[in-house]
C-alpha atoms as a PDB file:
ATOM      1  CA  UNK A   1     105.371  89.179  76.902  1.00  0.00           C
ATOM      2  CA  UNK A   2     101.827  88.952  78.119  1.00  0.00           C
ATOM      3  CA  UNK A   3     101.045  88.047  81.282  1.00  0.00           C
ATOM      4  CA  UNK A   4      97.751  86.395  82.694  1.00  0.00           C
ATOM      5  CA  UNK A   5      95.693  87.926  85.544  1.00  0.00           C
ATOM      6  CA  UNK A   6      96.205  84.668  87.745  1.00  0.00           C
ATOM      7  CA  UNK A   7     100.484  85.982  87.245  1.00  0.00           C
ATOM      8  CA  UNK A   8     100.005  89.423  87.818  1.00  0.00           C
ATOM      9  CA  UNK A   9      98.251  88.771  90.917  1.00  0.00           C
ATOM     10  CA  UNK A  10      99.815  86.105  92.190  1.00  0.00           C
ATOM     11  CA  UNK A  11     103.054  87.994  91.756  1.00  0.00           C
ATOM     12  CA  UNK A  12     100.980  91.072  94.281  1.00  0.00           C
ATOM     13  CA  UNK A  13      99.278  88.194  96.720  1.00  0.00           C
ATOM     14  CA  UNK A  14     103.384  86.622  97.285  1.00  0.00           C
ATOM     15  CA  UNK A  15     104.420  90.664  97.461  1.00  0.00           C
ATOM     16  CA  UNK A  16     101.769  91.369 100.340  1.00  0.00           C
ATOM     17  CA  UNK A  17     102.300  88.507 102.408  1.00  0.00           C
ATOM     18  CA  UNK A  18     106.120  89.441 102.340  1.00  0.00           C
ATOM     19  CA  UNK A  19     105.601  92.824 102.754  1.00  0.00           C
ATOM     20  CA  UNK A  20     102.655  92.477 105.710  1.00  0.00           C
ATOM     21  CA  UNK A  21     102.998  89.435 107.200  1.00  0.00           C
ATOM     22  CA  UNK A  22     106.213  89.488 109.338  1.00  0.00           C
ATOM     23  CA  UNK A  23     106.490  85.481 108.940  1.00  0.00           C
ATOM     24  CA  UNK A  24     102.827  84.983 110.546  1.00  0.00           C
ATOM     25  CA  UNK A  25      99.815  83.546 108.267  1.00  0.00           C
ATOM     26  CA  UNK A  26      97.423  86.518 106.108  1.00  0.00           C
ATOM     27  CA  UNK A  27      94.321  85.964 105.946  1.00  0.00           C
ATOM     28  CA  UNK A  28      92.626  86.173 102.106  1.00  0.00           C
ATOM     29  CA  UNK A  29      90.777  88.815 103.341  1.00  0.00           C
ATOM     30  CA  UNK A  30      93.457  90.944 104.101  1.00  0.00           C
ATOM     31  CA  UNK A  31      94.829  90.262 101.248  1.00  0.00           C
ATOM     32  CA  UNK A  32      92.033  90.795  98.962  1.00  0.00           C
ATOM     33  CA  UNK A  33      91.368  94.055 100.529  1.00  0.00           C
ATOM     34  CA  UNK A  34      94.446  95.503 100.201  1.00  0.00           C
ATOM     35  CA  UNK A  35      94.711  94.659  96.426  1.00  0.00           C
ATOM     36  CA  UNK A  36      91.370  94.997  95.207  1.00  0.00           C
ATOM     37  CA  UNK A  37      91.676  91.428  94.714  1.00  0.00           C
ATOM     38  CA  UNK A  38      88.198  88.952  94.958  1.00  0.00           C
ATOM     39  CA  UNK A  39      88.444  86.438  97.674  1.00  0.00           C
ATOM     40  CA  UNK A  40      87.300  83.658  95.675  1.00  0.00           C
ATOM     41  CA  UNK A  41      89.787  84.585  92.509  1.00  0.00           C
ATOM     42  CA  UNK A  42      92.636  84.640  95.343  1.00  0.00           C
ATOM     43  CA  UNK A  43      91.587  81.278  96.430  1.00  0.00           C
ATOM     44  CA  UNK A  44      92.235  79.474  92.975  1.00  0.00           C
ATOM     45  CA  UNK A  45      95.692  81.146  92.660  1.00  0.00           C
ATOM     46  CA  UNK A  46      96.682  80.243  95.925  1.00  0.00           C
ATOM     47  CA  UNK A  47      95.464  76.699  95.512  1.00  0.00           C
ATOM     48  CA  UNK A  48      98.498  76.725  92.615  1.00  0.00           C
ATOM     49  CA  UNK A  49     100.772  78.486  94.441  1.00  0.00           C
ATOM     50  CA  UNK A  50     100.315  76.458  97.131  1.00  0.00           C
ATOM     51  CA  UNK A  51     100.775  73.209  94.934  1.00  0.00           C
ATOM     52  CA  UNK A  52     103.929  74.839  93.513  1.00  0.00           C
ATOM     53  CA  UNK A  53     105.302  75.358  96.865  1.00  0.00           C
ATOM     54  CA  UNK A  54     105.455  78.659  97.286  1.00  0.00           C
ATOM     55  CA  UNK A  55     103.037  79.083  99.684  1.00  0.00           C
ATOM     56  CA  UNK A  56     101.494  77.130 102.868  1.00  0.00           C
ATOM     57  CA  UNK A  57      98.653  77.548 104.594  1.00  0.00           C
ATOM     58  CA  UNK A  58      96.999  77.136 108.322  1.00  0.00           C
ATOM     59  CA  UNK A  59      93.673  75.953 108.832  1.00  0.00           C
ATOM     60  CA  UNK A  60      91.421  77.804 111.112  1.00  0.00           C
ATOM     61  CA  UNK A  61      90.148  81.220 112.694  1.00  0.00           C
ATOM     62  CA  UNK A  62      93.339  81.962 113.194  1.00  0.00           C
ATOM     63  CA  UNK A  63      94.622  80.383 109.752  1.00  0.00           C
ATOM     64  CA  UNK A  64      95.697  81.732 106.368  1.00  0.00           C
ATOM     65  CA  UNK A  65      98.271  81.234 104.008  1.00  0.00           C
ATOM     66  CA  UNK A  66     102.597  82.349 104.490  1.00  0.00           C
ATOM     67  CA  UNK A  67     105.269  81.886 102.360  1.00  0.00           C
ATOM     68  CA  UNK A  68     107.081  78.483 102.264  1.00  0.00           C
ATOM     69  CA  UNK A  69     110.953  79.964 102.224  1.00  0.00           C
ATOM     70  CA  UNK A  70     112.041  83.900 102.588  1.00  0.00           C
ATOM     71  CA  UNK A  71     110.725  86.761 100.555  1.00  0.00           C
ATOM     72  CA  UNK A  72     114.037  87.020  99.178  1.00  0.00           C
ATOM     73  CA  UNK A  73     114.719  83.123  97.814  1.00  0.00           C
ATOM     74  CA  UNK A  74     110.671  83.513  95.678  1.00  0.00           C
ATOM     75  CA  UNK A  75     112.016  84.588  92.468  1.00  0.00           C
ATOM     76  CA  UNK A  76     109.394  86.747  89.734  1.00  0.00           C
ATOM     77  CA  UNK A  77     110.015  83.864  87.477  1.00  0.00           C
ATOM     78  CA  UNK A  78     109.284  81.053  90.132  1.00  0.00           C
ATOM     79  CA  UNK A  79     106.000  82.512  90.186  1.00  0.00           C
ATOM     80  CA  UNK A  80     105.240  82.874  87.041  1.00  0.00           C
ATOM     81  CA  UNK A  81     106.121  79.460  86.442  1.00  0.00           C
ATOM     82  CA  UNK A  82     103.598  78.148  88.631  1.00  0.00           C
ATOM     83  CA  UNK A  83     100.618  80.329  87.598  1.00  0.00           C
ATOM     84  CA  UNK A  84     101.674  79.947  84.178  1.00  0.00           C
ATOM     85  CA  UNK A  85     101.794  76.399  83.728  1.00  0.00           C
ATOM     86  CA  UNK A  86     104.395  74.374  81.043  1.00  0.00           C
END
């Protein structure tokens, strides 16, 4: 199976903000940085993620996205769904 770009990184942008976040909002910045990920190609899979529920996000300076449930409930497959499509 062949996976898109928009999976494999969503897949590492849900991985980061379990692994760095501690619960609190990540900026796309941070993100992006970290994974060698561009800002604006972070934005439009978080803008699915987001509508798939997976993640939520804070407006603001002090603003970013976090994970809807616990790192542990997000399932590979729950993701992939989402970026993915039907």
């Amino acid at each position: 199976m062949r996976l898109s770009t928009h999976s494999r990184y969503g897949v590492r942008a849900v991985f980061d903000i379990a692994f760095h976040s501690a619960g609190l909002e990540t900026q796309v910045k941070d993100i992006s940085r970290r994974q060698g990920i561009s800002p604006r190609y972070l934005e439009q899979i978080f803008q699915k993620l987001k509508r798939g529920g997976i993640v939520g996000s804070k407006r603001g300076p002090a603003g970013g996205y976090f994970l809807t449930k616990k790192p542990e409930q997000i399932t590979v497959a729950e993701i992939l769904q989402v970026t993915e499509g039907d």
